[in-house]
C-alpha atoms as a PDB file:
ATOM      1  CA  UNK A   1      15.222  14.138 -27.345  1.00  0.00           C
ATOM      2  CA  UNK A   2      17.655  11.679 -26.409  1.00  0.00           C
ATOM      3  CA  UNK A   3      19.352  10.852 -23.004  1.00  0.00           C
ATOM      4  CA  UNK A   4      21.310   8.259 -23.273  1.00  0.00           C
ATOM      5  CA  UNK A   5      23.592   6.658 -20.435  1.00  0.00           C
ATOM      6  CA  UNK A   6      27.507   7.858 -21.737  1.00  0.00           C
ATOM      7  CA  UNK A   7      28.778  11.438 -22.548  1.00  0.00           C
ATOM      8  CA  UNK A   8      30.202  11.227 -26.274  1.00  0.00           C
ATOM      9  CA  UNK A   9      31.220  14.601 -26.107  1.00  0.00           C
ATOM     10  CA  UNK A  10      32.458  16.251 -22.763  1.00  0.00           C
ATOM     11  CA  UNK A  11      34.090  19.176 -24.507  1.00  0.00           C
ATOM     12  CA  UNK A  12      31.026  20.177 -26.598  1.00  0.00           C
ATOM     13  CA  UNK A  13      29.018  19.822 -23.596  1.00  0.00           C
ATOM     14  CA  UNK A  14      31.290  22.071 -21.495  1.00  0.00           C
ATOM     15  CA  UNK A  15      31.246  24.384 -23.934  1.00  0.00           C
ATOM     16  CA  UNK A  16      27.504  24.497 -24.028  1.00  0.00           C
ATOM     17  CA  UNK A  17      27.094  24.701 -20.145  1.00  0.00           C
ATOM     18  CA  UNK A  18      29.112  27.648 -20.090  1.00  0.00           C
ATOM     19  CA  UNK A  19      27.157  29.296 -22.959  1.00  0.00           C
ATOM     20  CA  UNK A  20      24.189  28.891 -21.147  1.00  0.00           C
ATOM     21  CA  UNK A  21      25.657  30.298 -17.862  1.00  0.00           C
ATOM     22  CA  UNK A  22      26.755  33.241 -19.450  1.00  0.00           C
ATOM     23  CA  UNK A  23      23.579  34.060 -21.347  1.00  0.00           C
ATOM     24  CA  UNK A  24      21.277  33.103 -18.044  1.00  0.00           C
ATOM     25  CA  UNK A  25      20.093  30.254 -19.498  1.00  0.00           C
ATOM     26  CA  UNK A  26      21.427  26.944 -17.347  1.00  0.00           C
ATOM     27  CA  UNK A  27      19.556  27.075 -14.428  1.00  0.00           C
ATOM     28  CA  UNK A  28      16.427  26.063 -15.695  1.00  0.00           C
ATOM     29  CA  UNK A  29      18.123  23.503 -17.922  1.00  0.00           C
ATOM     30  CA  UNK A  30      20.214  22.282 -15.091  1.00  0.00           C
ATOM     31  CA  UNK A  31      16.882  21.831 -12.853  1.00  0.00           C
ATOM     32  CA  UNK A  32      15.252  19.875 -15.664  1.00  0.00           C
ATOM     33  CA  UNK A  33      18.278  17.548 -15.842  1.00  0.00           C
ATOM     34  CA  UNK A  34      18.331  16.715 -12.489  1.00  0.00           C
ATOM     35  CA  UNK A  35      14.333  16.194 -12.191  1.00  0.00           C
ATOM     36  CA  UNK A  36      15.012  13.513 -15.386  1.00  0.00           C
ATOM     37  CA  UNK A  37      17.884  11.722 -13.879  1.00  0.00           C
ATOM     38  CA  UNK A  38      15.751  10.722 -10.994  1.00  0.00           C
ATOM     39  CA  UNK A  39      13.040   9.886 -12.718  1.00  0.00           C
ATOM     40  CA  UNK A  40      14.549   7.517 -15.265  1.00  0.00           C
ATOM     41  CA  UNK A  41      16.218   5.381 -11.579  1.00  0.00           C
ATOM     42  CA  UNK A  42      12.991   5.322 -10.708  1.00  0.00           C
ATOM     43  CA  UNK A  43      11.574   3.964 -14.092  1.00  0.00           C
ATOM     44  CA  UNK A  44      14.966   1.885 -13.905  1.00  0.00           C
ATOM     45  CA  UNK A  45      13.517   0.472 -10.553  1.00  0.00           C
ATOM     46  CA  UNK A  46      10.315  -0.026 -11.470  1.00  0.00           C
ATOM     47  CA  UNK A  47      11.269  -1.859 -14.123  1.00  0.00           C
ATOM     48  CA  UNK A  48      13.570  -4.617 -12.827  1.00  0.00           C
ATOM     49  CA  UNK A  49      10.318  -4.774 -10.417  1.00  0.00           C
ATOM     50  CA  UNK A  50       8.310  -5.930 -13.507  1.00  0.00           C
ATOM     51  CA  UNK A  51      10.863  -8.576 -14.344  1.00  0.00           C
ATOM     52  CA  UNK A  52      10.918 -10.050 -11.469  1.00  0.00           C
ATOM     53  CA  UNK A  53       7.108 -10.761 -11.518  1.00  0.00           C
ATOM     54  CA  UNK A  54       8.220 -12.794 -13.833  1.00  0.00           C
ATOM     55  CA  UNK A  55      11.225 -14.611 -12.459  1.00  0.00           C
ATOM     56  CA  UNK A  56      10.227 -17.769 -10.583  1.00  0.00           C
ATOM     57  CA  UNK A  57      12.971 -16.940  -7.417  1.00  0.00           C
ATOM     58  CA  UNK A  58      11.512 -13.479  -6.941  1.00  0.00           C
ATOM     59  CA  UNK A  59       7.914 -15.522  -7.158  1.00  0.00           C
ATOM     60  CA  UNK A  60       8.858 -18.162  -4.826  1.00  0.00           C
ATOM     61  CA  UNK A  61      10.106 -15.024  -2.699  1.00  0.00           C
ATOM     62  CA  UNK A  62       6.890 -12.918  -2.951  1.00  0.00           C
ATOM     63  CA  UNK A  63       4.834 -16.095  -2.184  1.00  0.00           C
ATOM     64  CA  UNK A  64       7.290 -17.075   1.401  1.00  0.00           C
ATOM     65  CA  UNK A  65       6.503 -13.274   2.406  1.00  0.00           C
ATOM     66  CA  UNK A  66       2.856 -13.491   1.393  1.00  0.00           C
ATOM     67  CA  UNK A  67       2.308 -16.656   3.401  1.00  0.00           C
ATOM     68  CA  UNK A  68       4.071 -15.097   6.774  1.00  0.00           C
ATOM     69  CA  UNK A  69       1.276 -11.967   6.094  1.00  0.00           C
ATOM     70  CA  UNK A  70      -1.447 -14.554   5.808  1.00  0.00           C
ATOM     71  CA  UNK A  71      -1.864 -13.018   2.093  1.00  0.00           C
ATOM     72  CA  UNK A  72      -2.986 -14.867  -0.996  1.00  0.00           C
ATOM     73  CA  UNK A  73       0.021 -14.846  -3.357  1.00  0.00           C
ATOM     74  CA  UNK A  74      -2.234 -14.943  -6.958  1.00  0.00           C
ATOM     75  CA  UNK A  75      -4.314 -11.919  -6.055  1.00  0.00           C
ATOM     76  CA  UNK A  76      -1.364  -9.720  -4.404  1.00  0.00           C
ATOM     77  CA  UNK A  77       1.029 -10.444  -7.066  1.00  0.00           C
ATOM     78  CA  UNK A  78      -1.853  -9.159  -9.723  1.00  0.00           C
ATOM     79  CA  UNK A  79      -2.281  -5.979  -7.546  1.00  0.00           C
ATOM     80  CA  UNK A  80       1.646  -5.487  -7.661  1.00  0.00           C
ATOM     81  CA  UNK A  81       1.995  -6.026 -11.126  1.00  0.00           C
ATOM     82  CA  UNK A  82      -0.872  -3.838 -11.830  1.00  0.00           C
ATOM     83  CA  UNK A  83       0.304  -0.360  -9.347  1.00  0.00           C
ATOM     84  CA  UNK A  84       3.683  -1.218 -11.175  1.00  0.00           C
ATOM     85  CA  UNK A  85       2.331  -0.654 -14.764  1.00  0.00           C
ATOM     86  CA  UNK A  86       0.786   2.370 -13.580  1.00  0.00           C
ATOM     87  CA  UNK A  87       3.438   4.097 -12.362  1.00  0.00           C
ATOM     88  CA  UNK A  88       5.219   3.033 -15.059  1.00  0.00           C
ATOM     89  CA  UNK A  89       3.086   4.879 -17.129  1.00  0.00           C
ATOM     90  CA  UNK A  90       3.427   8.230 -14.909  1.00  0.00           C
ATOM     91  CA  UNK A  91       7.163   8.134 -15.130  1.00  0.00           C
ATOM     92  CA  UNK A  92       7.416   7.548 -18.801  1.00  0.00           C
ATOM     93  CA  UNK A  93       4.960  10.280 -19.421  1.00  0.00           C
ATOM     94  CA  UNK A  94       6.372  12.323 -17.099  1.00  0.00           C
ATOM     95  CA  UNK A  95      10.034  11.837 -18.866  1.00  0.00           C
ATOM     96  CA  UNK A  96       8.370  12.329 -22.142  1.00  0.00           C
ATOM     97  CA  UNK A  97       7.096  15.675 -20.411  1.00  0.00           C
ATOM     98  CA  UNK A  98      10.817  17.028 -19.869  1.00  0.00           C
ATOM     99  CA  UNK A  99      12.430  15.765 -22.910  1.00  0.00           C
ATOM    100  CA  UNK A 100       9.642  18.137 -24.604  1.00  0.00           C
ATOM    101  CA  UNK A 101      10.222  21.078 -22.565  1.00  0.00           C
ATOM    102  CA  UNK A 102      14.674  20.765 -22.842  1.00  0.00           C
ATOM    103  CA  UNK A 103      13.809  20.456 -26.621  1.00  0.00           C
ATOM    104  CA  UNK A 104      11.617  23.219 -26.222  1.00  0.00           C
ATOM    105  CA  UNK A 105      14.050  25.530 -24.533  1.00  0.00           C
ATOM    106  CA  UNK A 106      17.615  24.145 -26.244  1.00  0.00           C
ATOM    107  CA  UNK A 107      16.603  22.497 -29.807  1.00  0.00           C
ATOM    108  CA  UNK A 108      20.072  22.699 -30.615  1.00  0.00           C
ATOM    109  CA  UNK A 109      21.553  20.987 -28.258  1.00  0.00           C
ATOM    110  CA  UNK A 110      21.743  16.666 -27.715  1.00  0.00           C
ATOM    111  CA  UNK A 111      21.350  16.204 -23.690  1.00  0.00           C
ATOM    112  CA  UNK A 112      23.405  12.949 -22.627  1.00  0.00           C
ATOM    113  CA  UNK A 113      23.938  12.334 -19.499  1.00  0.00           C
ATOM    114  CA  UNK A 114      24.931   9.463 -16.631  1.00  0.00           C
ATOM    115  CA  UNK A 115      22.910   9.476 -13.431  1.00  0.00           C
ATOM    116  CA  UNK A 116      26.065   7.706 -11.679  1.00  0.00           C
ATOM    117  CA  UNK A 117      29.312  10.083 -12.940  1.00  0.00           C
ATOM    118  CA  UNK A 118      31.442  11.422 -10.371  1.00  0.00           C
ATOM    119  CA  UNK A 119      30.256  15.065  -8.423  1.00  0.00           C
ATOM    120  CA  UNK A 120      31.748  18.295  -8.815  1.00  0.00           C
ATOM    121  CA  UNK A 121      29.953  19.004  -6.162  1.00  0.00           C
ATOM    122  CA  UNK A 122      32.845  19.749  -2.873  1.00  0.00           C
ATOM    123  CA  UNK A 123      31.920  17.720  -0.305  1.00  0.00           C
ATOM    124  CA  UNK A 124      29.122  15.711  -2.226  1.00  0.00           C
ATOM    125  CA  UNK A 125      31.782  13.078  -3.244  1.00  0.00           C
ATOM    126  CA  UNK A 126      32.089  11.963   0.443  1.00  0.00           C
ATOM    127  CA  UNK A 127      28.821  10.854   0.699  1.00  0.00           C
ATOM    128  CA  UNK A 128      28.006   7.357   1.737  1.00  0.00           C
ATOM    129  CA  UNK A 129      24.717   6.797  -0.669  1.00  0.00           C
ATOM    130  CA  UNK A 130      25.143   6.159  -4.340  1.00  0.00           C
ATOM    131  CA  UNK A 131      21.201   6.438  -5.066  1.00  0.00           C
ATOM    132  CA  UNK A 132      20.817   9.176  -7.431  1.00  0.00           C
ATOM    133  CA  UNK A 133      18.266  10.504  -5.310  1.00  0.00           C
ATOM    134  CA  UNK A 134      20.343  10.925  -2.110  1.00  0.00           C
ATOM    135  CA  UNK A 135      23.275  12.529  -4.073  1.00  0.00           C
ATOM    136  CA  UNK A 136      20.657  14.957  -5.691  1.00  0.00           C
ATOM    137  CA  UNK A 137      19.350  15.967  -2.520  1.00  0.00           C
ATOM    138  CA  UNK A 138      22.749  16.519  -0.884  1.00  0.00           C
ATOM    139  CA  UNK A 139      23.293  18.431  -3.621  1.00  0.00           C
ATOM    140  CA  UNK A 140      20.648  21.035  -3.354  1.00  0.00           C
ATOM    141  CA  UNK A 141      21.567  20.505   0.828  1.00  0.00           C
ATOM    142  CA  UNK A 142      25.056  21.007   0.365  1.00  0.00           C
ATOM    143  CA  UNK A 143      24.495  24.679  -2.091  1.00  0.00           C
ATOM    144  CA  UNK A 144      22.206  26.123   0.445  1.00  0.00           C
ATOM    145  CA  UNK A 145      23.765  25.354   3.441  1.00  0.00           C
ATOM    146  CA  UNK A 146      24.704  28.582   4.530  1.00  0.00           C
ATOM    147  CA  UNK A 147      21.397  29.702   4.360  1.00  0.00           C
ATOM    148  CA  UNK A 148      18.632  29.201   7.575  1.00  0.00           C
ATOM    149  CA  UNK A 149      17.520  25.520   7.726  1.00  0.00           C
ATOM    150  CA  UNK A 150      14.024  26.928   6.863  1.00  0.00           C
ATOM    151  CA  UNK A 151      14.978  28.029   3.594  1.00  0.00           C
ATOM    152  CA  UNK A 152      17.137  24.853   3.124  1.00  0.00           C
ATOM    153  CA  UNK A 153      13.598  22.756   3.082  1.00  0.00           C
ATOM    154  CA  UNK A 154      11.871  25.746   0.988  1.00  0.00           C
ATOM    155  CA  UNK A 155      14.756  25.282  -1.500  1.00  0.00           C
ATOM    156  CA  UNK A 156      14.738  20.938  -1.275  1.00  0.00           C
ATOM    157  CA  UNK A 157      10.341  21.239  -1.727  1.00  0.00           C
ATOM    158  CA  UNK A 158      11.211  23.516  -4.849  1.00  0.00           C
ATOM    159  CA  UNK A 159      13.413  21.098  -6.487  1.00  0.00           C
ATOM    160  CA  UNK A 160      11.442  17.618  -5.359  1.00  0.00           C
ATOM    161  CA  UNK A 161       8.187  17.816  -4.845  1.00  0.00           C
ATOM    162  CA  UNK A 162       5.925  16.110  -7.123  1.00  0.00           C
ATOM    163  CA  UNK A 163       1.999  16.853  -6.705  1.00  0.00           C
ATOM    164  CA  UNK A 164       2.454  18.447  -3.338  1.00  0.00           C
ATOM    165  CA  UNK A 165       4.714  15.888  -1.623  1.00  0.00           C
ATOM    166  CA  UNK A 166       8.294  14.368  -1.628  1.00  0.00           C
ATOM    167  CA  UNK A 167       8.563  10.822  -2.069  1.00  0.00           C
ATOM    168  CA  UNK A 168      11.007   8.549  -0.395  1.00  0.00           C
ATOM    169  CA  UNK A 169      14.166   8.415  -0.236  1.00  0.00           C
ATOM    170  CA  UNK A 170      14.164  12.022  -0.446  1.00  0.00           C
ATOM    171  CA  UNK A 171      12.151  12.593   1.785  1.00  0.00           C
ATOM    172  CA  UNK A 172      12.907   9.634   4.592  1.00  0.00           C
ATOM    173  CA  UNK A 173       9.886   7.843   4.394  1.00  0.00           C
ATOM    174  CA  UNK A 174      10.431   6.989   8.231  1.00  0.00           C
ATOM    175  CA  UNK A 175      10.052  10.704   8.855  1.00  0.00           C
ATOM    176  CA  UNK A 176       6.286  10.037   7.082  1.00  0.00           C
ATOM    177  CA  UNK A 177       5.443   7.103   8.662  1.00  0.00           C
ATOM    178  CA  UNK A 178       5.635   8.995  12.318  1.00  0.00           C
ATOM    179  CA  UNK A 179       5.192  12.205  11.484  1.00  0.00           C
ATOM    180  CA  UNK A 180       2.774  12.353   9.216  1.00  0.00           C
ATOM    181  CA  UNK A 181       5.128  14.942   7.404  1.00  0.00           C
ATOM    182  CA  UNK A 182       5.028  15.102   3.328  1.00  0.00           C
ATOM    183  CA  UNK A 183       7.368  17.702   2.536  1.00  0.00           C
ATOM    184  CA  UNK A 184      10.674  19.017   4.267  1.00  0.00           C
ATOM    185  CA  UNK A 185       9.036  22.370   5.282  1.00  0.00           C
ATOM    186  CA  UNK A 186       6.140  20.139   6.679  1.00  0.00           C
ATOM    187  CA  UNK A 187       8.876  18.047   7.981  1.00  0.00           C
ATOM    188  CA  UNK A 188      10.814  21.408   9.892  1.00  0.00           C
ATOM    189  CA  UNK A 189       7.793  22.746  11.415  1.00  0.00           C
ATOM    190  CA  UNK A 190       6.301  19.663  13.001  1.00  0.00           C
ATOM    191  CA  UNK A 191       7.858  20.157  16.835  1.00  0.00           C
ATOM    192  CA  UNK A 192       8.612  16.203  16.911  1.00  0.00           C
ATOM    193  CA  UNK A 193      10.664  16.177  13.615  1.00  0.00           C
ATOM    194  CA  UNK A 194      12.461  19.394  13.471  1.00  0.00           C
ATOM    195  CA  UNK A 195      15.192  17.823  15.445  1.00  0.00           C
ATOM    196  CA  UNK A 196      15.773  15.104  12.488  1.00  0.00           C
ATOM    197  CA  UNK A 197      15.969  17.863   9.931  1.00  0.00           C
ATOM    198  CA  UNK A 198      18.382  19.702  11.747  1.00  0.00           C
ATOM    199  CA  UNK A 199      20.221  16.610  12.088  1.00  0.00           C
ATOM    200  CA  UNK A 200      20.397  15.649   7.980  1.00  0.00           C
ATOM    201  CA  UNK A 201      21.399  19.182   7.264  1.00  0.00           C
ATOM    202  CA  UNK A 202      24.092  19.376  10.185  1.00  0.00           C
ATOM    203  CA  UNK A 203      25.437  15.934   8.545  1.00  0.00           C
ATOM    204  CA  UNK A 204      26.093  17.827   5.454  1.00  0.00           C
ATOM    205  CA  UNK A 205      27.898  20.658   6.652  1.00  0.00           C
ATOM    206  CA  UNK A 206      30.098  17.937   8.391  1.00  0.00           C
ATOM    207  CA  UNK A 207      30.913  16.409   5.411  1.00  0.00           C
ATOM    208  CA  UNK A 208      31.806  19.872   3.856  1.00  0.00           C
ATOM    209  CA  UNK A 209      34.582  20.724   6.675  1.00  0.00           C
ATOM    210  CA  UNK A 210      31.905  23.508   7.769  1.00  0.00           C
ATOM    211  CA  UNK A 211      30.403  26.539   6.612  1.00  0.00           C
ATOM    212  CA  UNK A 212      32.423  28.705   3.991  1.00  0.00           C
ATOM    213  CA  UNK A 213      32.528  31.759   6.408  1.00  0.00           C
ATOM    214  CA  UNK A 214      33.156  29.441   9.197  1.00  0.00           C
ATOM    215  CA  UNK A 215      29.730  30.179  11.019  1.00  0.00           C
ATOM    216  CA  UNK A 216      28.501  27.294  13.298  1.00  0.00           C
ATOM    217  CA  UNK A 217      24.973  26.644  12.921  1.00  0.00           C
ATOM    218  CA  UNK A 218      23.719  24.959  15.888  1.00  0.00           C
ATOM    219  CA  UNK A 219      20.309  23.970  16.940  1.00  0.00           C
ATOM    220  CA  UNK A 220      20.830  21.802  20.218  1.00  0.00           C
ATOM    221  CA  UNK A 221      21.394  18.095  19.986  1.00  0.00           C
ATOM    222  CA  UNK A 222      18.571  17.053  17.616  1.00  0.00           C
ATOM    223  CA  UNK A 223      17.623  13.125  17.550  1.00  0.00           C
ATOM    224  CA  UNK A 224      18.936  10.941  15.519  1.00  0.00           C
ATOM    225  CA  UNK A 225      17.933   9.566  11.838  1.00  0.00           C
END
């Protein structure tokens, strides 16, 4: 299964999404997709990481911040290097895990996509994040908004969470750190953070000009992020 980083063929791959609308077949595809694409920024990520344990500015950089932490620089750097390889590992296996499965349920057709091509999304466009998995969860934010912000984190714990939890950015990791909170559902029924979901949801509907019906959801003036 290949997924390489340019479209060759819009046309053919139009004309397979709408075959697989119209026989019930895309959402599951579509889902898969997505999962990938995030997946292979963060292998991307991880990766440069790597590279720069061996790049003598990102070195003398590691070593200035280990020395303000009071941190030897040899045995952090090893213990970097060696969570990097591991997770890695997890990413490429998981990759390898849904390039199986879309070959699985489409053998016939070559998946090729680009995690940074332009939304059809309305409203996603006007974002301010290009990190793939921002614009993902806006996404998912952004087709369920008319439904109770409940349901919204229900929906955005379907689609991200790995082994029980959503990871950062996702998930803000600042919402973990104070919280304590691991997914959004955790994240909307802890008292102290419910305000801060409320508030990355109402942000957007903002961005969408409002609800299609034109319903106002409002849930009092929530903190901010």
């Amino acid at each position: 299964m290949l997924m390489q980083g340019t479209l060759q063929n819009d046309l053919t791959a139009s004309g397979q999404f709408i075959e697989m609308d119209e026989e019930g077949r895309l959402a599951t595809v579509s889902s898969l997709i997505r999962k990938r694409t995030r997946l292979a920024a963060d292998l991307s990520q991880v990766e440069e990481m790597l590279r720069a344990c061996n790049n003598w500015f990102a070195l003398a950089e590691f070593e200035a911040w280990c020395s303000t932490k009071k941190k030897s620089s040899g045995p952090e750097l090893r213990k970097k290097a060696g969570r990097l390889e591991t997770r890695k590992s997890e990413l490429q296996k998981q990759i390898q895990e849904i390039d199986g499965e879309l070959a699985r349920q489409e053998p016939g057709v070559k998946f090729e996509v680009h995690a940074t091509m332009a939304s059809l999304v309305p409203g996603v466009g006007k974002t301010s994040s290009h990190n793939p998995h921002l614009a993902a969860r806006d996404i998912v934010i952004a087709q369920n908004i008319g439904l109770k912000h409940e349901d919204i984190c229900r929906k955005l714990d379907f689609e991200f969470a790995v082994n029980g939890k959503v990871d950062p950015p996702c998930l803000p990791e600042s919402w973990t750190k104070k919280f304590g909170v691991t997914t959004f559902l955790a994240a909307y029924r802890h008292k102290d953070c419910r305000g801060l979901v409320h508030t990355l949801f109402s942000k957007q509907k903002k961005r969408r000009g409002g609800l299609p019906d034109g319903r106002n959801l409002s849930h009092g003036a929530p903190p901010s992020i």
